[in-house]
PDB file of N, CA and C in Angstrom:
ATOM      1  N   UNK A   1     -84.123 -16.527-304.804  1.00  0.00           N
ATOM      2  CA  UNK A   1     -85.213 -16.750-305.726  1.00  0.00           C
ATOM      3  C   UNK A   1     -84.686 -16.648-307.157  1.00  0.00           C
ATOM      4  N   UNK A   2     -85.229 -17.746-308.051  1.00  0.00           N
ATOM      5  CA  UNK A   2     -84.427 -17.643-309.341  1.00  0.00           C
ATOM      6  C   UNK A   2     -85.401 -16.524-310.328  1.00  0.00           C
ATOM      7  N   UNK A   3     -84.929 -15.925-310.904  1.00  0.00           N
ATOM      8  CA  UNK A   3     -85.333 -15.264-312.029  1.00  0.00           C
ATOM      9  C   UNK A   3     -85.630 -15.707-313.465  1.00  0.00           C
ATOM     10  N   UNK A   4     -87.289 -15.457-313.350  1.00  0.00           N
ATOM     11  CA  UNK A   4     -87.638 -16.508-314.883  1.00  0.00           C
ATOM     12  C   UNK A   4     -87.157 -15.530-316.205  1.00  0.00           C
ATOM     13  N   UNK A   5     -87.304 -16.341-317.138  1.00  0.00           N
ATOM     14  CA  UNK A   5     -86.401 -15.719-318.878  1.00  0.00           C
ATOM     15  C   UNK A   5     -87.225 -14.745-319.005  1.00  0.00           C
ATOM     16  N   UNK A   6     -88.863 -14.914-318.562  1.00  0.00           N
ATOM     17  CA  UNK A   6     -89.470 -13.696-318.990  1.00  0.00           C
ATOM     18  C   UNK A   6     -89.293 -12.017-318.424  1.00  0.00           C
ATOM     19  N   UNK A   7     -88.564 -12.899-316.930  1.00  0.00           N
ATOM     20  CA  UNK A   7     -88.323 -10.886-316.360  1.00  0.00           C
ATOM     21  C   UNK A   7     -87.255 -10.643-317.030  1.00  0.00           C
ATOM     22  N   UNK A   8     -86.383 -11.696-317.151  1.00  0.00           N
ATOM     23  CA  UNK A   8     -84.750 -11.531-317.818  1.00  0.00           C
ATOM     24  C   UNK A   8     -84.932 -10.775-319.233  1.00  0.00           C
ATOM     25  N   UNK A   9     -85.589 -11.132-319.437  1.00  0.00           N
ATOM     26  CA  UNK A   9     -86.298 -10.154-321.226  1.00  0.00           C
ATOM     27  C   UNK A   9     -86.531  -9.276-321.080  1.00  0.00           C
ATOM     28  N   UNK A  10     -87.418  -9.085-320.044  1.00  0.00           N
ATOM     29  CA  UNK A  10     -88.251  -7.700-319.433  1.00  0.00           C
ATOM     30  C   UNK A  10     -87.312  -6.941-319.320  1.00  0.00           C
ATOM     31  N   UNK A  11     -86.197  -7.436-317.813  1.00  0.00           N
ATOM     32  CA  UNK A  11     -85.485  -6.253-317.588  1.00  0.00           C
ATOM     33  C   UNK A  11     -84.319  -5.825-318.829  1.00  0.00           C
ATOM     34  N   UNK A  12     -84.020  -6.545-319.780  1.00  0.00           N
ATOM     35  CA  UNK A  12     -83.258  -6.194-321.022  1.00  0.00           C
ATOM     36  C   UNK A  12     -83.434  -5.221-321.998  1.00  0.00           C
ATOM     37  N   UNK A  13     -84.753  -5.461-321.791  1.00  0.00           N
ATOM     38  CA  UNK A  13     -85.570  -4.883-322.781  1.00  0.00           C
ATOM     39  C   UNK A  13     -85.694  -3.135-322.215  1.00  0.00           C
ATOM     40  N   UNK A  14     -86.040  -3.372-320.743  1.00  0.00           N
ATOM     41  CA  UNK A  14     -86.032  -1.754-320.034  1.00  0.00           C
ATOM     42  C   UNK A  14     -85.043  -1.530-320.127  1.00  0.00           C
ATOM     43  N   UNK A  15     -83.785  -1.662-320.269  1.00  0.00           N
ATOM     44  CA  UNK A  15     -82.541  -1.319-320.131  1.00  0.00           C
ATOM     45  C   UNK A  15     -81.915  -0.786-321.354  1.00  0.00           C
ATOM     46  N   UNK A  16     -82.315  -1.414-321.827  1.00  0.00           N
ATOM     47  CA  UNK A  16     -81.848  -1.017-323.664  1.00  0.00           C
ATOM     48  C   UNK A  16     -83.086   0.198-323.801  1.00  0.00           C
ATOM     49  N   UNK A  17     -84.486   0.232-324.053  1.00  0.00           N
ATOM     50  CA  UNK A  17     -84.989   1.077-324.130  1.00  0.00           C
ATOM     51  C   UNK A  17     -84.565   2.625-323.513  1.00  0.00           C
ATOM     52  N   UNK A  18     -83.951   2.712-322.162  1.00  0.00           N
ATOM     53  CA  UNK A  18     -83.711   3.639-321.161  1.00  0.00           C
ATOM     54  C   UNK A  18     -82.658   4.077-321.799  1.00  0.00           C
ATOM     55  N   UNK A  19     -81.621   3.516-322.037  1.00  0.00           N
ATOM     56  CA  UNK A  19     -80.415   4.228-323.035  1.00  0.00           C
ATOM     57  C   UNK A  19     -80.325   4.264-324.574  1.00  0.00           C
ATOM     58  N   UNK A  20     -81.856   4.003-325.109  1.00  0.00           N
ATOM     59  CA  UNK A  20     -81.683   4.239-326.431  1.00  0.00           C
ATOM     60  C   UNK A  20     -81.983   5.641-326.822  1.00  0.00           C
ATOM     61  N   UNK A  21     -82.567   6.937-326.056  1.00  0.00           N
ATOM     62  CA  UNK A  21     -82.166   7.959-326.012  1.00  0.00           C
ATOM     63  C   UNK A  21     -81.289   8.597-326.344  1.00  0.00           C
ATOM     64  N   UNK A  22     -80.418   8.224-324.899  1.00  0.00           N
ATOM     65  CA  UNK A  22     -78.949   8.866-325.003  1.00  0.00           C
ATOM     66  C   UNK A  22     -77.672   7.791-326.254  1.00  0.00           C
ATOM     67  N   UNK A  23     -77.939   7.123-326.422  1.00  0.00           N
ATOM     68  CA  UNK A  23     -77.194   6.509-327.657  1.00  0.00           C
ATOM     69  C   UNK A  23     -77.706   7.608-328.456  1.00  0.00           C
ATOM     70  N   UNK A  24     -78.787   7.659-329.131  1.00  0.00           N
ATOM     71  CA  UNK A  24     -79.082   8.692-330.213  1.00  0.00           C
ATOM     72  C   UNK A  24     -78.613   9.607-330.132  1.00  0.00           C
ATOM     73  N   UNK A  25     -78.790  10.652-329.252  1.00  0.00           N
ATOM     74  CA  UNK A  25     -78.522  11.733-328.648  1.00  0.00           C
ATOM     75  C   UNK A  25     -76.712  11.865-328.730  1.00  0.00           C
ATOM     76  N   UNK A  26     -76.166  10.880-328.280  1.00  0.00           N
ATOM     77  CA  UNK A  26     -74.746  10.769-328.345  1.00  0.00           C
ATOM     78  C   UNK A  26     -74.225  10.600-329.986  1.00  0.00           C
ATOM     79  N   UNK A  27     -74.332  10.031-330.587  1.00  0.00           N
ATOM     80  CA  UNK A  27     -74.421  10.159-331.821  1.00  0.00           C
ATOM     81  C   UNK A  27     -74.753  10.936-332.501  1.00  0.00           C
ATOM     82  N   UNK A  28     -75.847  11.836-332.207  1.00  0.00           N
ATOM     83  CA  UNK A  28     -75.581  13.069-332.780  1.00  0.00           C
ATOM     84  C   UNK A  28     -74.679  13.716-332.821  1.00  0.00           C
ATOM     85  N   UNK A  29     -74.288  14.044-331.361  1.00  0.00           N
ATOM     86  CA  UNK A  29     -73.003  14.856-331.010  1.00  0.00           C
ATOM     87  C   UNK A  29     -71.893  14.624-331.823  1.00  0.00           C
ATOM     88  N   UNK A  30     -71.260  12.956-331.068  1.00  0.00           N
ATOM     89  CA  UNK A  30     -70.480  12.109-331.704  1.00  0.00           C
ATOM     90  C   UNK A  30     -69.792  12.471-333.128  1.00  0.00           C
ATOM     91  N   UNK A  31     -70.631  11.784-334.069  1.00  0.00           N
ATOM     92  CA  UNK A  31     -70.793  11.169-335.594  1.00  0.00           C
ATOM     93  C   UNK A  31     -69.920  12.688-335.783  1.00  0.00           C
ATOM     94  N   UNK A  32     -70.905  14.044-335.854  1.00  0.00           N
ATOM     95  CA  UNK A  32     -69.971  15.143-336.512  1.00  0.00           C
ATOM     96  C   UNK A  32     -68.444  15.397-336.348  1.00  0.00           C
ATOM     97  N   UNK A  33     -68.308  15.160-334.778  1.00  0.00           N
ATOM     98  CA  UNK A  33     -66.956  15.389-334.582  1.00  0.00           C
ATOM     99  C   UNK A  33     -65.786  14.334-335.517  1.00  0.00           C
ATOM    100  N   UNK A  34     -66.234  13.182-336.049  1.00  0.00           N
ATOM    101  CA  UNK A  34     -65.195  12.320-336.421  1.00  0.00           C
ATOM    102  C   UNK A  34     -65.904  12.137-337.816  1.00  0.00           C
ATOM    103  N   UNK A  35     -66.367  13.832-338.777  1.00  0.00           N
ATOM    104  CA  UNK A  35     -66.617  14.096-340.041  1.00  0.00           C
ATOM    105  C   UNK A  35     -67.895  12.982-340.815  1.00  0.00           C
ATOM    106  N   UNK A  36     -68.801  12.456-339.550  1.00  0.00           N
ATOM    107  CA  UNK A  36     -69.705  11.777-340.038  1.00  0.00           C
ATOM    108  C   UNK A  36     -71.359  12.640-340.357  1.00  0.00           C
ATOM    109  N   UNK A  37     -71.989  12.804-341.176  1.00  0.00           N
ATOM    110  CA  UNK A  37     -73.032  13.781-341.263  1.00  0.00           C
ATOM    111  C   UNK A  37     -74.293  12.497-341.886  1.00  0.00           C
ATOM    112  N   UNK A  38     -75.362  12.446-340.197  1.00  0.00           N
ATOM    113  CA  UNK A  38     -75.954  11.832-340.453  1.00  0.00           C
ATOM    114  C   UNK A  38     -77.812  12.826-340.439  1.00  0.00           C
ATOM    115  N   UNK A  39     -78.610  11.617-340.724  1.00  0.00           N
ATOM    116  CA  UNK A  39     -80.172  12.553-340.232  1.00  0.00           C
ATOM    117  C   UNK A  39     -80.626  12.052-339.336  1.00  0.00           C
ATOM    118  N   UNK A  40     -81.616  12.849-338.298  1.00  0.00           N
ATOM    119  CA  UNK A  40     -82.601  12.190-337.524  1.00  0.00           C
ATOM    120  C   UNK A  40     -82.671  10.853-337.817  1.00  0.00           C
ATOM    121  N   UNK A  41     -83.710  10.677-338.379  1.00  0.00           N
ATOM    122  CA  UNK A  41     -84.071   8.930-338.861  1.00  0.00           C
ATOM    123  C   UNK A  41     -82.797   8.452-339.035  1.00  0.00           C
ATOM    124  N   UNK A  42     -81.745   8.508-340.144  1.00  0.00           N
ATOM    125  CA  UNK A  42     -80.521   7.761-339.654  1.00  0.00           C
ATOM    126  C   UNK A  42     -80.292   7.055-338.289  1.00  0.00           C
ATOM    127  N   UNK A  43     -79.800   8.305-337.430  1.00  0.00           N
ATOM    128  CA  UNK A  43     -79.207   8.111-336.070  1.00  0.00           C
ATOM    129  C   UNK A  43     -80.838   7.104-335.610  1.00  0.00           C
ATOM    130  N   UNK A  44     -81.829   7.349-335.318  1.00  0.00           N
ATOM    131  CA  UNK A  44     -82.588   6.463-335.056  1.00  0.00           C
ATOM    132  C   UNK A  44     -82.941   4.605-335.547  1.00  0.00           C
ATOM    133  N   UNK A  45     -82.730   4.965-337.206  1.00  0.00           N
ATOM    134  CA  UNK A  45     -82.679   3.597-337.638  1.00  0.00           C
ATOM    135  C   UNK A  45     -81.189   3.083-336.816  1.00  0.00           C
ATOM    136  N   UNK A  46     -80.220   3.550-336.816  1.00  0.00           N
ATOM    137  CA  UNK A  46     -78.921   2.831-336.693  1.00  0.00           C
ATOM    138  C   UNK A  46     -79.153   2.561-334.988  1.00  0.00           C
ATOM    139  N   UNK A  47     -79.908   3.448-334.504  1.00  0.00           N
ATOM    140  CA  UNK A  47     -80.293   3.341-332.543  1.00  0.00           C
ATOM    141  C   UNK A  47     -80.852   2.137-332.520  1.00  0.00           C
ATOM    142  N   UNK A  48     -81.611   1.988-333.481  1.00  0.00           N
ATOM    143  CA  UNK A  48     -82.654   0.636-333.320  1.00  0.00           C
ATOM    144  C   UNK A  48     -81.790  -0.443-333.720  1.00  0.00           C
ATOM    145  N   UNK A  49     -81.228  -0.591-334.157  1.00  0.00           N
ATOM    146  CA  UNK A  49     -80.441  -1.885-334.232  1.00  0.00           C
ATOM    147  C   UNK A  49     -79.531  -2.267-333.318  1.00  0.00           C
ATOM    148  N   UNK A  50     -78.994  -1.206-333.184  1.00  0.00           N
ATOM    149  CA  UNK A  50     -77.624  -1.687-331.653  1.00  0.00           C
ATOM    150  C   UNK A  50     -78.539  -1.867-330.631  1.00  0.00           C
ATOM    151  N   UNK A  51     -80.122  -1.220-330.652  1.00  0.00           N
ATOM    152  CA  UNK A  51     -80.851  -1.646-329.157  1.00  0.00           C
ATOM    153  C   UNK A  51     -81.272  -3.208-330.024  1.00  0.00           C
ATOM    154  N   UNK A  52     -81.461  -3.714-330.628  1.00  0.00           N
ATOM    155  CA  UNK A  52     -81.711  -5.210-330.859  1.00  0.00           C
ATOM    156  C   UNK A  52     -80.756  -5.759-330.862  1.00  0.00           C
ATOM    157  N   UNK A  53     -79.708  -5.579-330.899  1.00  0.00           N
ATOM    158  CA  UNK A  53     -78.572  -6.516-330.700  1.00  0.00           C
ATOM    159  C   UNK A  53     -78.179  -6.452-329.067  1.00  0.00           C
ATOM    160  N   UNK A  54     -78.397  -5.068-328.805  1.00  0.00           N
ATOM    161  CA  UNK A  54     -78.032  -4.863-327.262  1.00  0.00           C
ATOM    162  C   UNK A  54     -79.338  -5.730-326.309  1.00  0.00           C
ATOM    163  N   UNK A  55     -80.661  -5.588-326.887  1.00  0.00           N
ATOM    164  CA  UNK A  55     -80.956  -6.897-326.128  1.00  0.00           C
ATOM    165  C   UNK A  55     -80.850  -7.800-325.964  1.00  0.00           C
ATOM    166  N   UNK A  56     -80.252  -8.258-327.600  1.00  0.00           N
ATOM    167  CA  UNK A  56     -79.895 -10.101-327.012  1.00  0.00           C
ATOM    168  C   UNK A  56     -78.787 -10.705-326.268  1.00  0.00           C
ATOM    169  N   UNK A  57     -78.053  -9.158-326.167  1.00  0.00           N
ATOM    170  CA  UNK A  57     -76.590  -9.406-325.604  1.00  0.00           C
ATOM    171  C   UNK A  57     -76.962  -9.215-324.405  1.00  0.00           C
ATOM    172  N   UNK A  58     -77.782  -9.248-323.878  1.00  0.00           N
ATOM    173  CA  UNK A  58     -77.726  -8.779-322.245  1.00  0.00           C
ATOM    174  C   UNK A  58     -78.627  -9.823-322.255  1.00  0.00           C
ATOM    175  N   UNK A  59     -79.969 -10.522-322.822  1.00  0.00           N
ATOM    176  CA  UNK A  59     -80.603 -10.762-322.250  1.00  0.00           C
ATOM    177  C   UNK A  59     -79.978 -12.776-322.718  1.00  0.00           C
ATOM    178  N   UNK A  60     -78.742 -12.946-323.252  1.00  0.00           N
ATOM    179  CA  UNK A  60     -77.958 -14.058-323.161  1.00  0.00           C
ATOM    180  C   UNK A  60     -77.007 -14.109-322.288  1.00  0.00           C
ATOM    181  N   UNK A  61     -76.638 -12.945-322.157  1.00  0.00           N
ATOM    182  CA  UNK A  61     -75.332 -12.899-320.684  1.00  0.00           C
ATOM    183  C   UNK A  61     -76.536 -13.352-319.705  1.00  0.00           C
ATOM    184  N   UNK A  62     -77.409 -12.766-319.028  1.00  0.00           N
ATOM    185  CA  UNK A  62     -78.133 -12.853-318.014  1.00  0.00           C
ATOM    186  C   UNK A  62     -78.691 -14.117-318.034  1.00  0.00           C
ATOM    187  N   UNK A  63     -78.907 -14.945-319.193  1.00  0.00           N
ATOM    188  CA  UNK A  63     -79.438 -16.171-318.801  1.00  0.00           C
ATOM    189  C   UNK A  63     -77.831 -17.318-318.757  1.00  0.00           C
ATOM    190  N   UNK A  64     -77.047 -17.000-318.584  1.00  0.00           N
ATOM    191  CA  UNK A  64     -75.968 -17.457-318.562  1.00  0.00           C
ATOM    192  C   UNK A  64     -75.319 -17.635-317.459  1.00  0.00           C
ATOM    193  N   UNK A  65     -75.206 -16.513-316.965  1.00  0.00           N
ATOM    194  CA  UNK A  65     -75.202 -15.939-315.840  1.00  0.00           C
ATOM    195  C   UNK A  65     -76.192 -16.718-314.524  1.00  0.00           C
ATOM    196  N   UNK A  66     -77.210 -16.749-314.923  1.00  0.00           N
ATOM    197  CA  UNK A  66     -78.506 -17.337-313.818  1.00  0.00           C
ATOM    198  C   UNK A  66     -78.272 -19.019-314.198  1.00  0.00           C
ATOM    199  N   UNK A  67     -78.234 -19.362-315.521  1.00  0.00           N
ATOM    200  CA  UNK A  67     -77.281 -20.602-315.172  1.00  0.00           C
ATOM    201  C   UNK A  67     -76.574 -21.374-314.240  1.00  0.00           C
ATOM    202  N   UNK A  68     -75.077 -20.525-314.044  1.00  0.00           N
ATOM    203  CA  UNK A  68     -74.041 -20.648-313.523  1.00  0.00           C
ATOM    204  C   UNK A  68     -74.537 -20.513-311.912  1.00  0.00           C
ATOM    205  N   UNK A  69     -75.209 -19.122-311.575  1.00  0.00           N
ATOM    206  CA  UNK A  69     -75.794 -19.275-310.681  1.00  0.00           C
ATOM    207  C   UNK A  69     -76.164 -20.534-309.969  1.00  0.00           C
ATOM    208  N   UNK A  70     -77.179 -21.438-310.425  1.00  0.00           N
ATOM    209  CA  UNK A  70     -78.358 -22.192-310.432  1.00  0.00           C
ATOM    210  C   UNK A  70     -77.153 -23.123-310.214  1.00  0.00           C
ATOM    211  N   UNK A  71     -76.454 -23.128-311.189  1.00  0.00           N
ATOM    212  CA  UNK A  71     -75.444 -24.964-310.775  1.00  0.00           C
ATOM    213  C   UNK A  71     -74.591 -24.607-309.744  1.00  0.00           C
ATOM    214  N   UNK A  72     -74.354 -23.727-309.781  1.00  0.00           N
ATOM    215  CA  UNK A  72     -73.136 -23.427-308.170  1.00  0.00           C
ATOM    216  C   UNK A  72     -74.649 -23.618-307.244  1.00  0.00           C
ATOM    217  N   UNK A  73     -75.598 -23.324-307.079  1.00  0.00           N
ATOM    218  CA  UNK A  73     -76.690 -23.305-305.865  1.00  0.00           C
ATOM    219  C   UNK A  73     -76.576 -24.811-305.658  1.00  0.00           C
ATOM    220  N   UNK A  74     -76.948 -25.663-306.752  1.00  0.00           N
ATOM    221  CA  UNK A  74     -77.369 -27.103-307.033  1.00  0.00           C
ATOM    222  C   UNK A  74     -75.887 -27.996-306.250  1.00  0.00           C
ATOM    223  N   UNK A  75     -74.664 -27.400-306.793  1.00  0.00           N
ATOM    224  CA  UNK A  75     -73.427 -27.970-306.601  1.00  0.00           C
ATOM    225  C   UNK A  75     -73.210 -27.559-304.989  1.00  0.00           C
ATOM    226  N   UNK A  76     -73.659 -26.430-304.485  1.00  0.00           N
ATOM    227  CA  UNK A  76     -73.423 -26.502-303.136  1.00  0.00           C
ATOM    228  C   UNK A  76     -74.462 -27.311-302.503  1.00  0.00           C
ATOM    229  N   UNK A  77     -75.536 -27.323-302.758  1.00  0.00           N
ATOM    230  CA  UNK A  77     -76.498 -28.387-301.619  1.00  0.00           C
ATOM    231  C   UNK A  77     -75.861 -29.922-302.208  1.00  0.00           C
ATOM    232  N   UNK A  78     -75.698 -30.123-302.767  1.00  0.00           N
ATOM    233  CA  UNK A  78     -74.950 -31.931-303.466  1.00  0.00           C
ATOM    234  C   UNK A  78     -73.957 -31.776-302.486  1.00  0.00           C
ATOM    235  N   UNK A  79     -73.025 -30.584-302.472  1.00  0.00           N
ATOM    236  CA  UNK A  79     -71.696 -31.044-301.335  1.00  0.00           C
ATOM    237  C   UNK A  79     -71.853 -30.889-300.064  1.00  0.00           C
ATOM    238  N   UNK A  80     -73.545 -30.460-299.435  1.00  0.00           N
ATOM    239  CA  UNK A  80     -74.037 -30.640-298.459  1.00  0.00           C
ATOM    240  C   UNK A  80     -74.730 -32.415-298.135  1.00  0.00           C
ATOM    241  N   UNK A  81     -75.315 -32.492-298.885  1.00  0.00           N
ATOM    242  CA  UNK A  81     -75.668 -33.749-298.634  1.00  0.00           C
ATOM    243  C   UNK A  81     -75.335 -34.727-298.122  1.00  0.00           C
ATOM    244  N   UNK A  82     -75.992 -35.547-296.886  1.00  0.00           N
ATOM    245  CA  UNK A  82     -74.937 -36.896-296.642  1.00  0.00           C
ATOM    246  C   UNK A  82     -74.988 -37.714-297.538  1.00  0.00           C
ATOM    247  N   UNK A  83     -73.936 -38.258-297.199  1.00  0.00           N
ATOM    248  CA  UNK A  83     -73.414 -39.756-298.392  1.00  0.00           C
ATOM    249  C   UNK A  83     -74.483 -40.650-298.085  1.00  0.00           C
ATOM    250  N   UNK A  84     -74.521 -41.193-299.564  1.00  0.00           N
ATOM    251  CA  UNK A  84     -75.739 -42.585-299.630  1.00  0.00           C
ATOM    252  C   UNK A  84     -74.971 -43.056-298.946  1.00  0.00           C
ATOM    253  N   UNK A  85     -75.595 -44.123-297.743  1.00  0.00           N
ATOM    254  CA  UNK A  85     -74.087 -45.416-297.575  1.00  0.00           C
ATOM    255  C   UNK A  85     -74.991 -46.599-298.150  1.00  0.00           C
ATOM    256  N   UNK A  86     -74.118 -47.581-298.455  1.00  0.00           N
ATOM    257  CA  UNK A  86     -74.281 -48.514-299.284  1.00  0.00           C
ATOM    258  C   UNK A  86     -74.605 -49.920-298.450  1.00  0.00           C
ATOM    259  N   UNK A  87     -75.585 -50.438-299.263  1.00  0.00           N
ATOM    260  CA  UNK A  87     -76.392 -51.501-298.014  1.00  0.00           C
ATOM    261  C   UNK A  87     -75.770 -52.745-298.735  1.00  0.00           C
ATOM    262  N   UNK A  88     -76.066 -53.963-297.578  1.00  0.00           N
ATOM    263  CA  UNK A  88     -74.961 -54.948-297.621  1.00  0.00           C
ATOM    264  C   UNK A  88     -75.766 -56.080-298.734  1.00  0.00           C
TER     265      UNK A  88
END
């Protein structure tokens, strides 16, 4: 069953949301150790952007992906097919 763009969004979108937590959270940690001193809102504004970029990056792999899919499906029933034969 093919997967329409809208779940492909959907599930991008849950996915990035679910680890935009722990991105923050990691960055907190993170940032100090390598002498970076950020704030709450910082680490959040800067969360929110890698989760908008991190959706479009997943949710363009995945339609890329279901692509490739779709023509290998298409390309195997074509090399199933019998041959037209050709009338006289």
């Amino acid at each position: 069953m093919k997967q329409s763009r809208a779940m492909s969004l959907l599930e991008a979108i849950a996915n990035v949301v679910v680890g935009y937590g722990v991105a923050v959270a990691t960055q907190m940690l993170v940032f100090p150790l390598f002498g970076l001193q950020t704030t709450l809102a910082q680490n959040l504004k800067m969360g929110a952007v890698f989760s908008i970029v991190s959706i479009i990056r997943s949710f363009a792999l995945r339609r890329v992906f279901e692509t490739i899919r779709v023509a290998s499906r298409s390309a195997d029933h074509d090399a199933h097919a019998e041959p037209e034969r050709s009338r006289p």
